[in-house]
C-alpha atoms as a PDB file:
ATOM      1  CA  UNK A   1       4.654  29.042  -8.917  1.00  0.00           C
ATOM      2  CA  UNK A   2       1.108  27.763  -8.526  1.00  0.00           C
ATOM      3  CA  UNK A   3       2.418  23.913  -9.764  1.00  0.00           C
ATOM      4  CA  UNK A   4       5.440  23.971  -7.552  1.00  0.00           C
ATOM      5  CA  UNK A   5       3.041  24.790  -4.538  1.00  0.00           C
ATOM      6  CA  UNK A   6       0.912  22.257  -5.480  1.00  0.00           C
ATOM      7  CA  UNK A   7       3.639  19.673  -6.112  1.00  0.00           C
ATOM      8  CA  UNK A   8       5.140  20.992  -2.237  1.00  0.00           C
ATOM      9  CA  UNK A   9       1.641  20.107  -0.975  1.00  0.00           C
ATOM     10  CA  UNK A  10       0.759  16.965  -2.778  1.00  0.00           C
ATOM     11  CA  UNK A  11       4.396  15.304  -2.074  1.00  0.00           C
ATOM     12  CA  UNK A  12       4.089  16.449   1.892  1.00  0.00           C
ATOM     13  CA  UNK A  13       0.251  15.063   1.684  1.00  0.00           C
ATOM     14  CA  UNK A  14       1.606  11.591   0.548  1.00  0.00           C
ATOM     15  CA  UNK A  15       4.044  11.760   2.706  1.00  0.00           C
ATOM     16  CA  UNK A  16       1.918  12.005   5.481  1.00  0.00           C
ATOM     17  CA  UNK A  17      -0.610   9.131   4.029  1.00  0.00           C
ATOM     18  CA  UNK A  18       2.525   7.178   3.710  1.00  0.00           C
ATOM     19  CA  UNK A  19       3.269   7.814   7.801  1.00  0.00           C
ATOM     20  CA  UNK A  20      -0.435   7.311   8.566  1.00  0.00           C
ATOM     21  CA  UNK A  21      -0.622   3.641   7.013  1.00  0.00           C
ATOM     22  CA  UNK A  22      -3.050   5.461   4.621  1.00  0.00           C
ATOM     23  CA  UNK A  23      -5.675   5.294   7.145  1.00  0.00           C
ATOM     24  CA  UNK A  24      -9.069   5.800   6.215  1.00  0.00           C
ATOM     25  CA  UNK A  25     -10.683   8.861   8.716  1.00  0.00           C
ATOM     26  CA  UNK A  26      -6.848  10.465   7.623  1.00  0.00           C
ATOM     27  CA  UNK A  27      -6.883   9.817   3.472  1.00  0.00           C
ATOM     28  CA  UNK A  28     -10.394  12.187   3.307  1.00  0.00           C
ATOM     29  CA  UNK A  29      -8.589  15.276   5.170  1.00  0.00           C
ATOM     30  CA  UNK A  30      -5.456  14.615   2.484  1.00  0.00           C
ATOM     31  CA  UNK A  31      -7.835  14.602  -0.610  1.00  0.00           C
ATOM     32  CA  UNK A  32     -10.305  17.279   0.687  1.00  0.00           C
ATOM     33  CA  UNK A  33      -7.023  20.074   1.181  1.00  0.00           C
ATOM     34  CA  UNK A  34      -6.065  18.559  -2.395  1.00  0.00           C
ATOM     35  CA  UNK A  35      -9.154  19.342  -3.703  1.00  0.00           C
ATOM     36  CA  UNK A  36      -9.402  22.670  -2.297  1.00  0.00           C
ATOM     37  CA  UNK A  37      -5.690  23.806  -3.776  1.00  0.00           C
ATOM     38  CA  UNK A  38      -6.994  22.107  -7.258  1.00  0.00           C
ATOM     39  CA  UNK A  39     -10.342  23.656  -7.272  1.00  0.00           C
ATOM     40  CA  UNK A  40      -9.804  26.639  -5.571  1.00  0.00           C
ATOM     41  CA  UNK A  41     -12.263  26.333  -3.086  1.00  0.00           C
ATOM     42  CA  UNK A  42     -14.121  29.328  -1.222  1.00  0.00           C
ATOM     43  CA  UNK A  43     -14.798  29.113   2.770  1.00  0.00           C
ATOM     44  CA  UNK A  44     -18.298  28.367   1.907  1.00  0.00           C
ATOM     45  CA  UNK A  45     -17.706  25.841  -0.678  1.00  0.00           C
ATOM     46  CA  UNK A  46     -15.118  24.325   1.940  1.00  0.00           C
ATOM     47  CA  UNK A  47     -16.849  24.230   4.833  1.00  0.00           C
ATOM     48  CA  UNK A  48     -19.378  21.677   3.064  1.00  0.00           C
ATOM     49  CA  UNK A  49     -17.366  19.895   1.082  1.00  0.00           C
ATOM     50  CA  UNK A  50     -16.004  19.226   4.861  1.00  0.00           C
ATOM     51  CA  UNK A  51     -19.227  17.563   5.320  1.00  0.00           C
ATOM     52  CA  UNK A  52     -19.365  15.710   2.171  1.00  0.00           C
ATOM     53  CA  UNK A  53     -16.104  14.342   1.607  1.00  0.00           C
ATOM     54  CA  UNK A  54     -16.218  12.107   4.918  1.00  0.00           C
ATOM     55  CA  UNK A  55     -19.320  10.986   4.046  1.00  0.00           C
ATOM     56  CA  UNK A  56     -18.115   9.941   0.453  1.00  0.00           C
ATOM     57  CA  UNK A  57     -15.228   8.065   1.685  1.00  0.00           C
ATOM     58  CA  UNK A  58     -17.016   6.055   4.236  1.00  0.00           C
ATOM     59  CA  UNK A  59     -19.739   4.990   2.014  1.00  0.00           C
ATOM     60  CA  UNK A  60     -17.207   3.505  -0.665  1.00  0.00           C
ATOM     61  CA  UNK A  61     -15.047   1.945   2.034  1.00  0.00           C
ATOM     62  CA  UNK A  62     -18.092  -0.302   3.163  1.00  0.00           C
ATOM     63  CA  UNK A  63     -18.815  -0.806  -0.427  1.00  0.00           C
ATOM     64  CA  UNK A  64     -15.059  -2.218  -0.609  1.00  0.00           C
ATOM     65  CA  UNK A  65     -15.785  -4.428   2.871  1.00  0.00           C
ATOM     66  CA  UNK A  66     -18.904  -5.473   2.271  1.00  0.00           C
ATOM     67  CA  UNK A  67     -18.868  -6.493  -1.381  1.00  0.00           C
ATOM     68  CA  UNK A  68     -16.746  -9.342  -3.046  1.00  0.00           C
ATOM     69  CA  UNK A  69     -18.161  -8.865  -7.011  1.00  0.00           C
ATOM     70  CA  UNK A  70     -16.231  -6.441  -8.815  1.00  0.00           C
ATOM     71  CA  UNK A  71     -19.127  -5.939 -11.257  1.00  0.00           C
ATOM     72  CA  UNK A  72     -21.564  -5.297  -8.146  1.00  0.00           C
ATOM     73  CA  UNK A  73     -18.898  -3.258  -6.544  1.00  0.00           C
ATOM     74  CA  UNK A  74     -18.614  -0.536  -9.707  1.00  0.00           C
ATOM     75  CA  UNK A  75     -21.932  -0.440  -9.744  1.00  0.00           C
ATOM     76  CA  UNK A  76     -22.106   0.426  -6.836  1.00  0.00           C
ATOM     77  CA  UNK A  77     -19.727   3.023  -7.038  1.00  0.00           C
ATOM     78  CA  UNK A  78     -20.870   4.810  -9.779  1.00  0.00           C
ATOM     79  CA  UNK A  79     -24.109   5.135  -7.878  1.00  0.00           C
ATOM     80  CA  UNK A  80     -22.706   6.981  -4.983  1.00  0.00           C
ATOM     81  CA  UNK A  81     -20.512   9.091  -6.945  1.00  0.00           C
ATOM     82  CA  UNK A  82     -24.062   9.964  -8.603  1.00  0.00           C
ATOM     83  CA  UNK A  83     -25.080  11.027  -5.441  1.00  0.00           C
ATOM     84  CA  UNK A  84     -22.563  13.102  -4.710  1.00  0.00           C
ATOM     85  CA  UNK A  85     -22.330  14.724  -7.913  1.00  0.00           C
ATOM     86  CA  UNK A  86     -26.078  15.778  -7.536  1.00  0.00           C
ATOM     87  CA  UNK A  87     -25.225  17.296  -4.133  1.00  0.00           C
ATOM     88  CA  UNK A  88     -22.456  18.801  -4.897  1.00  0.00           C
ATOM     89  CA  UNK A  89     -23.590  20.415  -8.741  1.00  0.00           C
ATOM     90  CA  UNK A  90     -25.079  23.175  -6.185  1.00  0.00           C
ATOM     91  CA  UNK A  91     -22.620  24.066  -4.397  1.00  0.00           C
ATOM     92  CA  UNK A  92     -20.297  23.834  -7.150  1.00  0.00           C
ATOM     93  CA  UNK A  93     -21.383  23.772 -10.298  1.00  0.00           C
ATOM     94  CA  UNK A  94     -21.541  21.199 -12.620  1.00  0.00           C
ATOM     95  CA  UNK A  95     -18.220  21.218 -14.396  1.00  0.00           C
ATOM     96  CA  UNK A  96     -16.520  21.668 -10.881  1.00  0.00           C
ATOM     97  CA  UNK A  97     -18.479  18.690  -9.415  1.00  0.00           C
ATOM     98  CA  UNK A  98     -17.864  16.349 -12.223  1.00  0.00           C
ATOM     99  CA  UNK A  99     -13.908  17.927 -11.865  1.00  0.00           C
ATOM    100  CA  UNK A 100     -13.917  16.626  -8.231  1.00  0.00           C
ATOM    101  CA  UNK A 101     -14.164  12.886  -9.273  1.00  0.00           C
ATOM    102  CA  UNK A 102     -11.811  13.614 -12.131  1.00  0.00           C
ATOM    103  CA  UNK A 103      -9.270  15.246  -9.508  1.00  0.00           C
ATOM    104  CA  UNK A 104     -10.305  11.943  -6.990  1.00  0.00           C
ATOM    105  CA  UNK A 105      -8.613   9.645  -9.959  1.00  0.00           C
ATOM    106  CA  UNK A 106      -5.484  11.340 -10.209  1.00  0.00           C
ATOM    107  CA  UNK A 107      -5.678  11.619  -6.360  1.00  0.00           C
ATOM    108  CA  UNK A 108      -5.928   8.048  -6.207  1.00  0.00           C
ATOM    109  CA  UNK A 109      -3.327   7.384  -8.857  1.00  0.00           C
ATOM    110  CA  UNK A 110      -0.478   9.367  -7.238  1.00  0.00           C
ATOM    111  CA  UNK A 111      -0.677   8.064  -4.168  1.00  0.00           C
ATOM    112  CA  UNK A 112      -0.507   3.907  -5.275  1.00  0.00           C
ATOM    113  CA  UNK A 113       2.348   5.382  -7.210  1.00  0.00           C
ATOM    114  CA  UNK A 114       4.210   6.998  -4.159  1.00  0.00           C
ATOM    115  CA  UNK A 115       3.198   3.744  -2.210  1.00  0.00           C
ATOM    116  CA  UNK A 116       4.211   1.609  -4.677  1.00  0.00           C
ATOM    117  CA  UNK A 117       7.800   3.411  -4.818  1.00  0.00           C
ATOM    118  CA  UNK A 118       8.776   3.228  -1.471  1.00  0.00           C
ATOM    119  CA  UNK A 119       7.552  -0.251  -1.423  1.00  0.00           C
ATOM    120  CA  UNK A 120      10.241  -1.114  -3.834  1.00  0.00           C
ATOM    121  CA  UNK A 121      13.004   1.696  -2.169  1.00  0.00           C
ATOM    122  CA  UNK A 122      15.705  -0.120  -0.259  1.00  0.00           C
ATOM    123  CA  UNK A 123      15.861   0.612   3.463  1.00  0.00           C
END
């Protein structure tokens, strides 16, 4: 029951990624109620991951604009996801904060793989 609700939710979240040209300010909102189903989230936990998961998308989106290495880039990366682990090992836990980025893969993953099939669907 609990996978088929989360499939339900993940396919209508891609769906509306998909609708919203994967906009930026919209793709944080999609991962953040993902990440609540996956984690199970609390209202307290939620409320400041609210905070934190805008933030975390807007600081790797500049890394993406303003950086043409790839090596740089990663580096980069893997410093602010630092960052955020340390803030969020609080207010989560370790395992769950280091299970956020893990769940931010897969995230990631599903959605280039929806894109990437109805870029190749007939219309």
């Amino acid at each position: 029951m609990k996978k088929a609700a989360l499939l339900i939710i993940f396919f209508a979240v891609t769906v509306m990624a998909y609708n919203q040209g994967i906009e930026g300010e919209k793709v944080h909102e999609i991962f953040l109620k993902y990440i609540t189903t996956k984690l199970s989230l609390n209202s307290q936990e939620l409320s400041q991951m609210q905070v934190l998961v805008p933030r975390y998308f807007n600081e790797l989106r500049k890394i993406h604009k303003n950086n043409t290495d790839p090596l740089l880039r990663e580096q980069q990366k893997i410093a602010i996801k630092i960052k955020y682990r340390d803030q969020l090992i609080p207010l989560l836990g370790e395992k769950r904060a280091n299970q956020v980025f893990i769940e931010e893969q897969l995230f990631r993953k599903r959605i280039r793989e929806e894109l990437k099939q109805r870029n190749t669907m007939p219309r």
